[in-house]
C-alpha atoms as a PDB file:
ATOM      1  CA  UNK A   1     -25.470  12.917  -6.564  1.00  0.00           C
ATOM      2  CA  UNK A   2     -22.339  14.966  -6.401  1.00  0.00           C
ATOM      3  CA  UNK A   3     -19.077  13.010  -5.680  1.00  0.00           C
ATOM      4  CA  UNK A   4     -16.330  14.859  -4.641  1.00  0.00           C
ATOM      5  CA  UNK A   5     -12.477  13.611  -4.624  1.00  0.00           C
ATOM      6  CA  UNK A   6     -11.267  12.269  -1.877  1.00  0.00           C
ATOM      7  CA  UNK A   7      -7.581  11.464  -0.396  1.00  0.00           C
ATOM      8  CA  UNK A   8      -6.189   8.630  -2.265  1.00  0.00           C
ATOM      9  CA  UNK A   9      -5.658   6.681   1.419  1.00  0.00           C
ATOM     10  CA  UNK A  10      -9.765   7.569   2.106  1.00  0.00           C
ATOM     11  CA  UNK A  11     -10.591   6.407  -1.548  1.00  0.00           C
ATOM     12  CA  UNK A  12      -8.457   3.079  -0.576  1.00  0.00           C
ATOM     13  CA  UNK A  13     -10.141   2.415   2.787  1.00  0.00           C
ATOM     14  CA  UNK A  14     -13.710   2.688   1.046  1.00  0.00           C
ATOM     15  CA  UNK A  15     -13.005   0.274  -1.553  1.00  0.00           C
ATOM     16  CA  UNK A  16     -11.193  -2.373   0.908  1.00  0.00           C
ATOM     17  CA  UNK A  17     -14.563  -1.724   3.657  1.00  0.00           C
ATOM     18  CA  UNK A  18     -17.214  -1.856   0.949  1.00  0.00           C
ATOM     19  CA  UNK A  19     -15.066  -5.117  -0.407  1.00  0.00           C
ATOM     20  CA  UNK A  20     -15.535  -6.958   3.272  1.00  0.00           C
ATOM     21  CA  UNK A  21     -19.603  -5.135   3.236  1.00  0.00           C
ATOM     22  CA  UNK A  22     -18.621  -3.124   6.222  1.00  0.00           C
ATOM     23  CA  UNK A  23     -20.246  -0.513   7.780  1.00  0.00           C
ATOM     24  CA  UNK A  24     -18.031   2.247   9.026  1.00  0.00           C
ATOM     25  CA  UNK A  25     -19.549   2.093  12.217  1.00  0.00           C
ATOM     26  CA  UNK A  26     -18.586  -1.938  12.266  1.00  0.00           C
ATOM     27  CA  UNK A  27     -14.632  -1.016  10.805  1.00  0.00           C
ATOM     28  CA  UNK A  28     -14.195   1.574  13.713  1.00  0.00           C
ATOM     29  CA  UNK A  29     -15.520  -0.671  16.478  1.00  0.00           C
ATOM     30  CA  UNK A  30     -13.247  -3.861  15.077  1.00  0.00           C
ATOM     31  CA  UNK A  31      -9.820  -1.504  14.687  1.00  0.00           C
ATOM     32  CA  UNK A  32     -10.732  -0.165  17.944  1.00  0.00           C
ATOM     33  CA  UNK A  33     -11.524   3.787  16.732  1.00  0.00           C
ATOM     34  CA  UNK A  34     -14.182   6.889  16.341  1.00  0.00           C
ATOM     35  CA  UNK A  35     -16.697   5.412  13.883  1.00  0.00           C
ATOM     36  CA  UNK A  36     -16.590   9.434  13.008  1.00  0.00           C
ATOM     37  CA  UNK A  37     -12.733   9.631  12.468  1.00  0.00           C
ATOM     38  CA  UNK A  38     -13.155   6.472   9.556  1.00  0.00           C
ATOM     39  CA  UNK A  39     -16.016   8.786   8.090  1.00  0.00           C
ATOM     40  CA  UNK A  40     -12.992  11.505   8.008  1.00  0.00           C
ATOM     41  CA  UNK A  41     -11.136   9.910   6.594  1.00  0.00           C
ATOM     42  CA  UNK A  42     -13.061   8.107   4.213  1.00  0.00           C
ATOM     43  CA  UNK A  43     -14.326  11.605   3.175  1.00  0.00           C
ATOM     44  CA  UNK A  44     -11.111  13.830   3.458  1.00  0.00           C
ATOM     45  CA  UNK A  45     -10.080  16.081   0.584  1.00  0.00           C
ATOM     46  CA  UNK A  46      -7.337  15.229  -1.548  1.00  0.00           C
ATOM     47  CA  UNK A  47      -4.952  17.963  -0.371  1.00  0.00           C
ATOM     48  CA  UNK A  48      -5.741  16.888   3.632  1.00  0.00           C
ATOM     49  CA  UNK A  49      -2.546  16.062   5.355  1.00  0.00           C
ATOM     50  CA  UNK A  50      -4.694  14.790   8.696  1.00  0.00           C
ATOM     51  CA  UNK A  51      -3.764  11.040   8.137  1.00  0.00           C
ATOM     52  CA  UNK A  52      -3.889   8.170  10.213  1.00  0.00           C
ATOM     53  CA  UNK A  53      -0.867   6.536  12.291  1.00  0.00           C
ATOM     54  CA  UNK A  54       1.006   3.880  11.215  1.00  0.00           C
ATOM     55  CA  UNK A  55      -0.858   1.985  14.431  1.00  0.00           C
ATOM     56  CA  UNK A  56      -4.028   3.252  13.188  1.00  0.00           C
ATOM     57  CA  UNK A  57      -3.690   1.857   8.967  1.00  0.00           C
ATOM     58  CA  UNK A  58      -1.958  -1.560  10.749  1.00  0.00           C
ATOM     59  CA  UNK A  59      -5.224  -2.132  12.921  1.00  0.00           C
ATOM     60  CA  UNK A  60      -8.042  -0.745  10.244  1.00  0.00           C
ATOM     61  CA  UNK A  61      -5.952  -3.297   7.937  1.00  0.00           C
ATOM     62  CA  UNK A  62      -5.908  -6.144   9.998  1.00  0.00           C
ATOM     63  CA  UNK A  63      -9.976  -5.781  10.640  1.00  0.00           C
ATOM     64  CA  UNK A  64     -10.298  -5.568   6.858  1.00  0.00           C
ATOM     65  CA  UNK A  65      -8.069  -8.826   6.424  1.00  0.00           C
ATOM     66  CA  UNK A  66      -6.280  -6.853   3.923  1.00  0.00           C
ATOM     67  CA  UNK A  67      -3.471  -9.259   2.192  1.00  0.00           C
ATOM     68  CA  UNK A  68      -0.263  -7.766   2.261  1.00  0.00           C
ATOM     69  CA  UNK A  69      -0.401  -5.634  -0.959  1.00  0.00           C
ATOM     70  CA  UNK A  70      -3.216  -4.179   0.517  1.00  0.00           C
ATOM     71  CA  UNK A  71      -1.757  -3.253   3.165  1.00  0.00           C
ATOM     72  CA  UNK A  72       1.446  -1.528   1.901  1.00  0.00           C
ATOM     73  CA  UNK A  73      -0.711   0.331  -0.373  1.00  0.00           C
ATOM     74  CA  UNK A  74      -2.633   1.963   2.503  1.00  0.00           C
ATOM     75  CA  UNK A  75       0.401   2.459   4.435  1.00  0.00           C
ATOM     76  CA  UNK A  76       1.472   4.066   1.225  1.00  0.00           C
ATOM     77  CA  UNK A  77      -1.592   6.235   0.803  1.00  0.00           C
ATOM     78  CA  UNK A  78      -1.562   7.231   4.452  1.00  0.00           C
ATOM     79  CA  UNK A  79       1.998   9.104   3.547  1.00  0.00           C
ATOM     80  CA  UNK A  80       4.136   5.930   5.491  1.00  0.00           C
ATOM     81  CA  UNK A  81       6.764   3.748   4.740  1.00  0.00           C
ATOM     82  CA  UNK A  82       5.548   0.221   3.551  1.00  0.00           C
ATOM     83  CA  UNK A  83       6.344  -2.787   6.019  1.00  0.00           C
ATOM     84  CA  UNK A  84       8.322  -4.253   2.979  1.00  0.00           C
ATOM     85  CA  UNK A  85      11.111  -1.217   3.011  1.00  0.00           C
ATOM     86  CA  UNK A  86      11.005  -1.311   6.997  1.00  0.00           C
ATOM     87  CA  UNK A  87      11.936  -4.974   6.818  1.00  0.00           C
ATOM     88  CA  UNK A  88      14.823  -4.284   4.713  1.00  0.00           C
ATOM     89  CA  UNK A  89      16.243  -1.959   7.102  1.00  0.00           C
ATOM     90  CA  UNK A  90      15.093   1.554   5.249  1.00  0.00           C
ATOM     91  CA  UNK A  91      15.634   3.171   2.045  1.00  0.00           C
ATOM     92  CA  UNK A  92      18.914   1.809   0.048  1.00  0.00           C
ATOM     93  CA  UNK A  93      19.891   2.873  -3.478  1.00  0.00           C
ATOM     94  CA  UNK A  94      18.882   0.242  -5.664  1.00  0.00           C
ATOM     95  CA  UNK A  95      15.507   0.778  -4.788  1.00  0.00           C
ATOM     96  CA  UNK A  96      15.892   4.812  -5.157  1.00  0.00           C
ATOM     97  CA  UNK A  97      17.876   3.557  -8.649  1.00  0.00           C
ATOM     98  CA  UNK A  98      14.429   1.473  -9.464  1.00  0.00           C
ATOM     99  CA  UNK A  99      12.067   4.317  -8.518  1.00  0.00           C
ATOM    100  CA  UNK A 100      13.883   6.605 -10.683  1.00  0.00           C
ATOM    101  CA  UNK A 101      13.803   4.737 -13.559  1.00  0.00           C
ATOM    102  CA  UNK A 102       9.852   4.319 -13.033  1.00  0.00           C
ATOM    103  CA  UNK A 103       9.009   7.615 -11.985  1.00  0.00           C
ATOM    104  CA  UNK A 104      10.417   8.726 -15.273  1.00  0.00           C
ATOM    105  CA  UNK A 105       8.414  10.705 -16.973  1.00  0.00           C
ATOM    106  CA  UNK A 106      10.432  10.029 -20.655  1.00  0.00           C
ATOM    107  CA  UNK A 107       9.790   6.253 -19.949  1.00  0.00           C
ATOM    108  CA  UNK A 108       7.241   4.753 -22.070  1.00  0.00           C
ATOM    109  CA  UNK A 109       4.364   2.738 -20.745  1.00  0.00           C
ATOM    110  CA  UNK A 110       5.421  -0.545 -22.511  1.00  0.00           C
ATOM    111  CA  UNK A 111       8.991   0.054 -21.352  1.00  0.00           C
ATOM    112  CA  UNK A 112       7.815   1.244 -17.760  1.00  0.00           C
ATOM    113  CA  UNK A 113       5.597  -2.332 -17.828  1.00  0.00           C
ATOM    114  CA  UNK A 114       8.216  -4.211 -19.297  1.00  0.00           C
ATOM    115  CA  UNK A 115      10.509  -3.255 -16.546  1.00  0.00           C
ATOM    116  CA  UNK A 116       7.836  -4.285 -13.941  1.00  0.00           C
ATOM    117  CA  UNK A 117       7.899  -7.395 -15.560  1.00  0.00           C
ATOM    118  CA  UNK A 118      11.531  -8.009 -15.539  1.00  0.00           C
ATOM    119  CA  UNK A 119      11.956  -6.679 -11.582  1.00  0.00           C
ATOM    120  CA  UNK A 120       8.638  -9.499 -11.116  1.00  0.00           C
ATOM    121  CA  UNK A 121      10.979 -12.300 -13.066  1.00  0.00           C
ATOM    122  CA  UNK A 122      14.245 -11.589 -10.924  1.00  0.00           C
ATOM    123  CA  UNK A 123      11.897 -11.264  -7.561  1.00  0.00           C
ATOM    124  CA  UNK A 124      10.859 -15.014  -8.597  1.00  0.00           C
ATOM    125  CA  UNK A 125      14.358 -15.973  -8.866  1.00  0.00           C
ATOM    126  CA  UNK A 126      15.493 -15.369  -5.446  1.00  0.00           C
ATOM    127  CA  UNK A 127      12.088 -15.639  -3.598  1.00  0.00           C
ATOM    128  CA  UNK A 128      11.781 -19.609  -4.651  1.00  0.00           C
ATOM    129  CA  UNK A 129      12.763 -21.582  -1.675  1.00  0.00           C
ATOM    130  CA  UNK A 130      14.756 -23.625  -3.921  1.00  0.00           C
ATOM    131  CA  UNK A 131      18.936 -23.365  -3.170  1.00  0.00           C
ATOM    132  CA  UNK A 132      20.794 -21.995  -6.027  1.00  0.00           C
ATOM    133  CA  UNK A 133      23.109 -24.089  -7.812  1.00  0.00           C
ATOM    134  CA  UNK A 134      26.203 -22.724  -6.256  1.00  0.00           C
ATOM    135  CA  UNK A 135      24.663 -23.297  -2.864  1.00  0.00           C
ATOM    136  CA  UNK A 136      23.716 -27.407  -3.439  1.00  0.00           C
ATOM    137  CA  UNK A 137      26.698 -29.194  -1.959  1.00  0.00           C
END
């Protein structure tokens, strides 16, 4: 059988529906579209810039139960800004200053992961629900 590249948001929504067993037919009817327009674009070429809405990913997401990584990575693939950069009110420079540095094509792949790793350690850090030490009173 001949398999032919797809869109990297069509390649995404396969994986998460065959994940859950889903037919396309059942995905459509649970997000509420065309059981032919998730066959598009399940099937659309890699250079197709027909992509879903940002209402469309957000309900095919929610019938998939994707987790939250899941789901910024199709909203990603679809072309749209992740829910995690919306929530921070848009686009700010440390983030463009982060992307740089990973996007650069002189990084190596053990510095490029060790950076990952160091953005992961500081994330911890402030995500804990613990106070900080100058915040205890």
């Amino acid at each position: 059988m001949l398999m032919t590249e797809t869109h990297p948001f069509g390649a995404l929504l396969r994986s998460l529906r065959v994940r859950m067993g889903f037919s396309q037919n059942h995905l459509a009817r649970m997000a509420g579209v065309d059981p032919a327009y998730v066959n598009r674009l399940e099937r659309a070429p890699p250079e197709s810039t027909s992509l879903p809405s940002r209402k469309v990913v957000m309900a095919l997401a929610e019938s998939l139960e994707a987790g939250p990584v899941d789901v910024e990575r199709l909203l990603v693939a679809a072309g749209l800004c992740p829910e995690s950069i919306l929530r921070l009110g848009g686009w700010d420079q440390s983030l463009g200053d982060i992307a740089a540095v990973l996007a650069d094509g002189n990084l190596t792949s053990d510095d490029r992961a060790e950076l990952r790793e160091l953005l992961r350690i500081v994330a911890a850090r402030w995500r804990s629900s613990a106070p900080l030490p100058s915040q205890g009173r």
